[in-house]
Protein backbone atom coordinates (compact mmCIF):
# COMPACT_ATOMS: atom_id res chain seq x y z
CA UNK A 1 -22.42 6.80 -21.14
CA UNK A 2 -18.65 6.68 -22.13
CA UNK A 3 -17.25 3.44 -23.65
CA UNK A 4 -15.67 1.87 -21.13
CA UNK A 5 -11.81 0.91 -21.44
CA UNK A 6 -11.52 -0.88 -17.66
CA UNK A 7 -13.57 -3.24 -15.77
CA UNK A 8 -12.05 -3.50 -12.41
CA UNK A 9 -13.72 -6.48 -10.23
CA UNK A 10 -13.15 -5.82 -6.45
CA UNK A 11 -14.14 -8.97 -4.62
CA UNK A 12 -15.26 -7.65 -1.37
CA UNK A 13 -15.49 -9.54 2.39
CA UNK A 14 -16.13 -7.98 5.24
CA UNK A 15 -14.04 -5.57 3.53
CA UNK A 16 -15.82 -2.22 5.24
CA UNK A 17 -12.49 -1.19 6.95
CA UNK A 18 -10.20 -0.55 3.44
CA UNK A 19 -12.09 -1.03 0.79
CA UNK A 20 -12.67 2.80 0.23
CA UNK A 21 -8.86 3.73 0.00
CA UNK A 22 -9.26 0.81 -2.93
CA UNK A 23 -12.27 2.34 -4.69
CA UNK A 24 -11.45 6.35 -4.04
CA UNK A 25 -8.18 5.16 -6.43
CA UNK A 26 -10.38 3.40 -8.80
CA UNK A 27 -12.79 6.27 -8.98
CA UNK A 28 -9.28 8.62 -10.31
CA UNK A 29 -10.66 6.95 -14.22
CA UNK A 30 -13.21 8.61 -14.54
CA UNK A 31 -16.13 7.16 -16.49
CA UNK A 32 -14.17 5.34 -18.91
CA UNK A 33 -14.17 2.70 -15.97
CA UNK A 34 -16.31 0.21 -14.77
CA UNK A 35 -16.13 -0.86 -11.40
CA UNK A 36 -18.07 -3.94 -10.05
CA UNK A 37 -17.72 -4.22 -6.42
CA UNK A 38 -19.00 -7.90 -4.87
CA UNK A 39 -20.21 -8.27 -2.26
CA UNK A 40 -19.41 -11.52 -1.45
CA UNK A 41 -21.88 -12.37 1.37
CA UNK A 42 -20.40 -10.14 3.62
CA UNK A 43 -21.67 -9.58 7.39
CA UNK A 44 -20.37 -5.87 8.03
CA UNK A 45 -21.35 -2.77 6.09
CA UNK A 46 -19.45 -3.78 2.95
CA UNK A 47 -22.67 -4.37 1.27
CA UNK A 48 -24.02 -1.05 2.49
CA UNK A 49 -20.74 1.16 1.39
CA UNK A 50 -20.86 -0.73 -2.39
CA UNK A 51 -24.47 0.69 -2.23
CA UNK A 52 -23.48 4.01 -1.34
CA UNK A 53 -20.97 4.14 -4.09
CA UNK A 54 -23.43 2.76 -6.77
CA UNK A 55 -25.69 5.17 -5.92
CA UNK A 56 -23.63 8.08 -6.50
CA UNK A 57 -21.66 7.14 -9.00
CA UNK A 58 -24.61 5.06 -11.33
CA UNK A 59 -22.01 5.41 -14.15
CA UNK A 60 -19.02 4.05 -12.82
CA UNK A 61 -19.76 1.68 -10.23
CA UNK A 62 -21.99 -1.43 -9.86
CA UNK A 63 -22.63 -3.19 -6.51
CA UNK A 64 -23.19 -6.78 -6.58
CA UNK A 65 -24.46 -9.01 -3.72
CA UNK A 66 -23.95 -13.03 -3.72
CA UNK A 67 -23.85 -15.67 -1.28
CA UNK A 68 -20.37 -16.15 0.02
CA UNK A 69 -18.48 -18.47 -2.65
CA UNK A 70 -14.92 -17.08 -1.47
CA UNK A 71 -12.64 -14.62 -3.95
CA UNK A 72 -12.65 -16.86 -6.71
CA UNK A 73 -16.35 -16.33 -6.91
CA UNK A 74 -15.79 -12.69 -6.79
CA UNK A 75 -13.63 -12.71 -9.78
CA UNK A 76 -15.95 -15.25 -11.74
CA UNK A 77 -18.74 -12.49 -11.06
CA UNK A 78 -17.05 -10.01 -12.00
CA UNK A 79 -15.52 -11.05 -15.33
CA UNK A 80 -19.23 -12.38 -16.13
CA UNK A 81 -20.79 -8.78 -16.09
CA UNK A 82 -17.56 -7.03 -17.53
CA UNK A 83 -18.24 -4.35 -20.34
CA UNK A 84 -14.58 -3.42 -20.56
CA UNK A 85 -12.04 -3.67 -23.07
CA UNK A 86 -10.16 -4.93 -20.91
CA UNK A 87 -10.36 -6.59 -17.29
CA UNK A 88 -8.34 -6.39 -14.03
CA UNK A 89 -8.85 -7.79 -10.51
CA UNK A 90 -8.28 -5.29 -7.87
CA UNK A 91 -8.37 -7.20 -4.38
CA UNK A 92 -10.32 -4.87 -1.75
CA UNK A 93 -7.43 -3.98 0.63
CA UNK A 94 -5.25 -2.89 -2.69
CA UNK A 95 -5.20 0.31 -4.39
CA UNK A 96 -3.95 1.81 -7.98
CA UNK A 97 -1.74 4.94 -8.39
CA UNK A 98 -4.12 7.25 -9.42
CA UNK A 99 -1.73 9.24 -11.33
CA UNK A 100 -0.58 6.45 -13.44
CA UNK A 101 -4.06 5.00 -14.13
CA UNK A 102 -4.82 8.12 -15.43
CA UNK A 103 -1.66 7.49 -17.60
CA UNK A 104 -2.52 3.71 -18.58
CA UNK A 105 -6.46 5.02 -19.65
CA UNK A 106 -4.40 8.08 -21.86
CA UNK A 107 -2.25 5.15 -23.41
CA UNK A 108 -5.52 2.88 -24.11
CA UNK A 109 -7.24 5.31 -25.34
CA UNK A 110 -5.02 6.45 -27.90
CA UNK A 111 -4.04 2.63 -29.07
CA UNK A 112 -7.73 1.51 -29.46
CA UNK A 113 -7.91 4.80 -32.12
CA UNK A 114 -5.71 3.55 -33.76
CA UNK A 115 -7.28 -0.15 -33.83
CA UNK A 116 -3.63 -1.34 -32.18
CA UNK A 117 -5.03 -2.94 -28.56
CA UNK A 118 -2.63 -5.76 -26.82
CA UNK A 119 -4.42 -8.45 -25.50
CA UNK A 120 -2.34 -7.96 -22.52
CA UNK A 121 -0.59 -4.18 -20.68
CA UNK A 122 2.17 -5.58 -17.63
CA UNK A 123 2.36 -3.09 -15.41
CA UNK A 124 4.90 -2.69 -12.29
CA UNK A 125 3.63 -3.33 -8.45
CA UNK A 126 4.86 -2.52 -4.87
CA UNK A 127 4.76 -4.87 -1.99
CA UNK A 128 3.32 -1.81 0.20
CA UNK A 129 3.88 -2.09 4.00
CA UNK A 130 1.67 0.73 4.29
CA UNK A 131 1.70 0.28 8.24
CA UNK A 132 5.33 -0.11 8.21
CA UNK A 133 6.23 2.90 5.70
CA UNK A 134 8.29 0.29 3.31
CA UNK A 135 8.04 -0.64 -0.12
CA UNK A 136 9.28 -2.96 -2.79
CA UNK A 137 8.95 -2.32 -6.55
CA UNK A 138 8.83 -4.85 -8.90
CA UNK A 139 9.75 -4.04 -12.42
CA UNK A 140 9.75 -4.95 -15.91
CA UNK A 141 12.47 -3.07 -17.39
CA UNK A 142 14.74 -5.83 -18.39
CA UNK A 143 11.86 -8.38 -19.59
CA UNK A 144 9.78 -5.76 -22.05
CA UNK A 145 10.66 -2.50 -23.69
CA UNK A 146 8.64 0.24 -22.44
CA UNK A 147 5.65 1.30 -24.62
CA UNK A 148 6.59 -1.19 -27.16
CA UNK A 149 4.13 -4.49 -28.31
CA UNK A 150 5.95 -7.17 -28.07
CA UNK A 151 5.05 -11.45 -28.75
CA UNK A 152 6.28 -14.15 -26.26
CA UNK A 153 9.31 -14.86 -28.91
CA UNK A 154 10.47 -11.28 -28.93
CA UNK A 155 10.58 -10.76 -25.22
CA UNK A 156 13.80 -10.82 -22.64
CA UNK A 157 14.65 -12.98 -19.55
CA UNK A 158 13.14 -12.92 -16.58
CA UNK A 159 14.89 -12.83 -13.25
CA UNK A 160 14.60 -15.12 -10.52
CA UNK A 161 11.74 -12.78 -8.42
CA UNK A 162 10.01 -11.93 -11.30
CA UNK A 163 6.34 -13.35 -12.47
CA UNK A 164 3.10 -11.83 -14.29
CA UNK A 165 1.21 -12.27 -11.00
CA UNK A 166 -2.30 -10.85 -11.26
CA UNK A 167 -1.43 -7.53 -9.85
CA UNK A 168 0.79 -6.56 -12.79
CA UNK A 169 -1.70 -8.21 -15.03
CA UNK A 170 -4.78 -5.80 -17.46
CA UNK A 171 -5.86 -8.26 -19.98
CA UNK A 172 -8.34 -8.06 -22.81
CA UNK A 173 -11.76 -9.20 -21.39
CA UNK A 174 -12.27 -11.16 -24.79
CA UNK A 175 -8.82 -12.95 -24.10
CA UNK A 176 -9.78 -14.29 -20.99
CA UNK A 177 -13.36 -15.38 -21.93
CA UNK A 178 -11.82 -17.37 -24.72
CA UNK A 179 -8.96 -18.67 -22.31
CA UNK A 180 -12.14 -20.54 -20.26
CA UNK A 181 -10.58 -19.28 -16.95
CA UNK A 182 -12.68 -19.82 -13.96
CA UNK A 183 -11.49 -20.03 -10.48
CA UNK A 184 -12.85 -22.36 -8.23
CA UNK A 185 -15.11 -21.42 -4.56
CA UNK A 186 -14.17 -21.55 -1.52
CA UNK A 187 -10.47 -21.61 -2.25
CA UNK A 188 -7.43 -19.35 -1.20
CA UNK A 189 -4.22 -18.39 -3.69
CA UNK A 190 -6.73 -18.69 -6.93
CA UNK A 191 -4.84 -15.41 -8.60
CA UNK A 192 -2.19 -18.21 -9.69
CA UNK A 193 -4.25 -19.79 -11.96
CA UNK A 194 -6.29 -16.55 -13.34
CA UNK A 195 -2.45 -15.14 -13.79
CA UNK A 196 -1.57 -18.45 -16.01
CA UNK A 197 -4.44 -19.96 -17.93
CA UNK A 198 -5.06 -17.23 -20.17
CA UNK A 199 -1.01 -17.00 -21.14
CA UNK A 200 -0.90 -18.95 -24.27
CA UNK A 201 -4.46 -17.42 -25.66
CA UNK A 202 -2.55 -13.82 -25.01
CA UNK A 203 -0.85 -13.14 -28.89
CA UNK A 204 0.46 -8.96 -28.46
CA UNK A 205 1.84 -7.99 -24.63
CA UNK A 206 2.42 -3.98 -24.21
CA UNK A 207 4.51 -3.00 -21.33
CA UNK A 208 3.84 0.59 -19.81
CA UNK A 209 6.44 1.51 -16.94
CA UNK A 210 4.30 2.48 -14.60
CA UNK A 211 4.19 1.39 -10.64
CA UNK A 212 0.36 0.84 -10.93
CA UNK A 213 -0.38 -1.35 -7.95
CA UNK A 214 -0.01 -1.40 -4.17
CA UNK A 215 0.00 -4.69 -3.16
CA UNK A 216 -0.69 -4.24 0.43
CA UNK A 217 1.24 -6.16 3.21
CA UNK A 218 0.81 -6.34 7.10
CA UNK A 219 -2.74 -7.39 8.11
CA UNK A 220 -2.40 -10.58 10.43
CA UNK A 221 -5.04 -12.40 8.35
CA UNK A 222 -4.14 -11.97 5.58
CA UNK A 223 -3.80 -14.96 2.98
CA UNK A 224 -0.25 -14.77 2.30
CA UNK A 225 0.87 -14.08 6.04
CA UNK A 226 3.34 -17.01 6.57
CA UNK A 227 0.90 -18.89 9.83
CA UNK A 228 -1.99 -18.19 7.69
CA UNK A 229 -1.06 -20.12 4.55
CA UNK A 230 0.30 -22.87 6.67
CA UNK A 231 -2.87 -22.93 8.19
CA UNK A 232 -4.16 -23.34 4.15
CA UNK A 233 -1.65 -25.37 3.37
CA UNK A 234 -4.10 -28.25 1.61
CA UNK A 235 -5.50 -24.65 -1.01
CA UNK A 236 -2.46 -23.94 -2.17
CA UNK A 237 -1.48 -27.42 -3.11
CA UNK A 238 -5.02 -28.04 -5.14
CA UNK A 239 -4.02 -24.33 -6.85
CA UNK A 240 -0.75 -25.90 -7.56
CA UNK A 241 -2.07 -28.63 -9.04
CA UNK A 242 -4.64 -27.05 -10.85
CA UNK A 243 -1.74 -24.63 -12.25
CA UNK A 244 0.28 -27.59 -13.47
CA UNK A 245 -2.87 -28.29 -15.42
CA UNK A 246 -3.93 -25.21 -17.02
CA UNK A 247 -2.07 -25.44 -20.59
CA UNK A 248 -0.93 -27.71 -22.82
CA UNK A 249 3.24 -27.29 -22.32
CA UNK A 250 3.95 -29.91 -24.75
CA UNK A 251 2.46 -28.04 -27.27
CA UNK A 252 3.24 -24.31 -25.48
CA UNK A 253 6.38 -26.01 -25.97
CA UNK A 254 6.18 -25.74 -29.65
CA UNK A 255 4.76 -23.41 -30.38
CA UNK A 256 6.61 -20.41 -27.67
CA UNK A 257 9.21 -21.70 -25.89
CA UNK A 258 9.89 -18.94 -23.68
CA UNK A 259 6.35 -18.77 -22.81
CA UNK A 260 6.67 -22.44 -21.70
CA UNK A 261 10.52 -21.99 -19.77
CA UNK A 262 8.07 -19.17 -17.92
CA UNK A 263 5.09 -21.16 -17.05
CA UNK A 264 7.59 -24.10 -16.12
CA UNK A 265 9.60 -21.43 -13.73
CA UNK A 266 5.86 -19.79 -12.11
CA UNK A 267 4.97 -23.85 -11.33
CA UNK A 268 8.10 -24.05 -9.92
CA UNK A 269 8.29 -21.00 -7.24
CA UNK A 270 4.51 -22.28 -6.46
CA UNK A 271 6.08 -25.75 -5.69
CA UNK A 272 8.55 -23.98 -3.63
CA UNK A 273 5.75 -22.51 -1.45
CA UNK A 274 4.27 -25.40 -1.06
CA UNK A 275 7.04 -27.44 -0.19
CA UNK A 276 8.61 -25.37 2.13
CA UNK A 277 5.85 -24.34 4.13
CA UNK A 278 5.19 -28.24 4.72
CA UNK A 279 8.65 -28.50 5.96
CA UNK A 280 7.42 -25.55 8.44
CA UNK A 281 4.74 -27.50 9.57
CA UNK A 282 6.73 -30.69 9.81
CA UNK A 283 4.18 -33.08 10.96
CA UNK A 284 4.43 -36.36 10.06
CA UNK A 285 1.07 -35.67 7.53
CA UNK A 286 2.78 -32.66 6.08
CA UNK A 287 5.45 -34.69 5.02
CA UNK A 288 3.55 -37.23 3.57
CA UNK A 289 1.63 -34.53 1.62
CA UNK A 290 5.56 -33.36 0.68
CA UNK A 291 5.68 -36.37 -1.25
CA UNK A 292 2.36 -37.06 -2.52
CA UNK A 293 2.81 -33.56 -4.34
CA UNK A 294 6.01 -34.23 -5.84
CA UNK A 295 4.68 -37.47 -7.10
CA UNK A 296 1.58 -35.89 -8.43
CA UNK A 297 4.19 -33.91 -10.58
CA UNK A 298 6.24 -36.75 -11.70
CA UNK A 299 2.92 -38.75 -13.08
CA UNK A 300 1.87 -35.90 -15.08
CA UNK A 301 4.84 -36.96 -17.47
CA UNK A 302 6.12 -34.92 -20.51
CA UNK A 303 9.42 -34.51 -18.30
CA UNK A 304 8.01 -31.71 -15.70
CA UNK A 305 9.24 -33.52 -12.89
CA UNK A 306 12.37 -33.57 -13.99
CA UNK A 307 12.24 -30.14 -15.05
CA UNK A 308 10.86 -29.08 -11.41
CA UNK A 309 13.39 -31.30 -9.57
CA UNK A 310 16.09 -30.58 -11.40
CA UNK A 311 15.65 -27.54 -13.69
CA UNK A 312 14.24 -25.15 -11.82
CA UNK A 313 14.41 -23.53 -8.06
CA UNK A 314 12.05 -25.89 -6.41
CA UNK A 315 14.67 -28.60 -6.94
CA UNK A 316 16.29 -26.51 -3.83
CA UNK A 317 13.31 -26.83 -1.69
CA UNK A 318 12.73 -30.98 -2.40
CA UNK A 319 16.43 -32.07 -0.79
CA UNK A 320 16.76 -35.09 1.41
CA UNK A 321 17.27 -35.21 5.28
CA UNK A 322 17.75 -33.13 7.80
CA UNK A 323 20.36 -31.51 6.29
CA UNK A 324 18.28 -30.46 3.41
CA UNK A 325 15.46 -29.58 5.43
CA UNK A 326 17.81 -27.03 7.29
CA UNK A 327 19.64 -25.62 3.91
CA UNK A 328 15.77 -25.25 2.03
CA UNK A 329 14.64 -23.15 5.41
CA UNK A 330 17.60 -20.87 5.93
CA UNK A 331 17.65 -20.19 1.92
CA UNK A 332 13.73 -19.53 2.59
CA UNK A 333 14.06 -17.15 5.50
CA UNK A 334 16.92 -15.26 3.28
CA UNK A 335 15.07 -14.87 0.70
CA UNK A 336 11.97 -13.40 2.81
CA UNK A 337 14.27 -11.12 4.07
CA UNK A 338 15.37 -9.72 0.82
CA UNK A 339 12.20 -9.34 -0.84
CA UNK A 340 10.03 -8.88 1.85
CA UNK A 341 7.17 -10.87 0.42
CA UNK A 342 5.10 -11.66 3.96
């Protein structure tokens, strides 16, 4: 059996529809990856196509069957069983270029001969609206020098639509083991804080210009569809929370500042979300939880509220009256339209 360079986890619902296109992509590395596809407690044929796929391919894939416990669980499973080098979350209705993993398993390779592995690769990713024949790339360029290693002192500047979300994330399996990341069940939007916690533990970043990922866009149910999230409004305010938690800034602070002005700006555009899709729902209750969050922010000290209020672009989306309410929801639906996020 060939060492393996990949583990890719595909957390798999009732994912029988799509979740081939994912794992014919995967399947373009070869045997130099692993792929663990669970099952988590699904009640179509998923089960029965990871089966199928472990049979045939004994030395590549590995089906995996658990009550349901939501994706979080998925990825917790996953990372527990991973013999890769390095690790990377591929959500079932996603797929890789198949061309350019080829490329990022060549450029793996050749680093661990020569004993010079990152502890994190960024890679690009599309918004894909498959159904719609769009896409939108989003790049690295001006952040990271292609095919250079790089530290969190030495890197660029981020602009205002750019994050390390999970997609654009491979990370050393080791590095995240020793971060302590574990995402909790049951709960929607928990690629925030698998994205985040393992930052500061991450010492070497290599950037590869390739468009890797197709983050797929247009099914009605989908978690980041606009009535859907409202609908999960009170997840993605514990995930918030839980990101605000997740490292030590005062001493992130100290020790990388620009790592910190980052995780400070990723907290923020998460506030944003939540904030403005309260003001969509604009109940009475969602107003009050408006608030409650904000104030959850300004008792965690160490100047992050003030940073968040008035620092950072969530400042925009915390304005008072009706007048703000109106300004924070046109600036919203512009910026939708731009970057065609949902």
């Amino acid at each position: 059996m060939k060492e393996k360079l990949i583990t890719f986890a595909v957390p798999c619902y009732n994912s029988q529809d799509y979740m081939q296109r994912c794992l014919r992509s995967l399947m373009a590395g070869g045997e130099e990856v692993e792929i663990i596809v669970i099952d988590d407690g699904s009640t179509d044929r998923t089960g029965e196509i990871a089966d199928r796929y472990a049979k045939k391919y004994p030395e590549t894939v590995r089906a995996v069957h658990q009550k349901n416990g939501g994706h979080g669980a998925g990825v917790n499973k996953g990372l527990s069983l991973a013999a890769g080098e390095y690790f990377k979350v591929v959500d079932s209705d996603d797929w890789l270029d198949e061309e350019d993993l080829k490329k990022l398993l060549t450029e793996i390779r050749k680093r661990k001969r020569q004993g010079a592995l990152a502890d994190l690769i960024i890679c690009n990713y599309l918004y894909d609206h498959l159904y719609e024949g769009k896409q939108k790339r989003m790049g690295y360029e001006n952040v990271f020098r292609d095919g250079k290693v790089c530290t969190w002192d030495t890197i660029g500047k981020f602009h205002p639509s750019q994050y390390l979300v999970m997609h654009a994330q491979i990370c050393r399996t080791e590095v995240l083991r020793r971060s302590g990341v574990r995402l909790p069940r049951h709960t929607f939007y928990v690629d925030n804080l698998f994205a985040n916690q393992p930052l500061p533990f991450v010492k070497t970043i290599l950037y590869l210009d390739l468009d890797l990922y197709h983050y797929f866009l247009g099914r009605e149910d989908q978690s980041v569809n606009e009535q859907v999230l409202m609908k999960r409004i009170d997840q993605q305010i514990l995930v918030t929370k839980m990101v605000s938690g997740c490292a030590d800034l005062k001493q992130v602070q100290k020790e990388h500042p620009k790592l910190a002005d980052y995780l400070v700006r990723n907290l923020s555009i998460m506030m944003s979300i939540s904030s403005i899709h309260l003001l969509l729902i604009g109940t009475e209750e969602a107003m009050e939880k408006r608030n409650e969050l904000w104030e959850y922010m300004r008792r965690r000290g160490n100047g992050l509220y003030r940073k968040l209020r008035f620092g950072t672009v969530s400042g925009f989306t915390y304005l008072p009256g009706k007048a703000g309410t109106a300004l924070t929801l046109a600036g919203y639906r512009l910026a939708k339209q731009c970057y065609h996020f949902n």
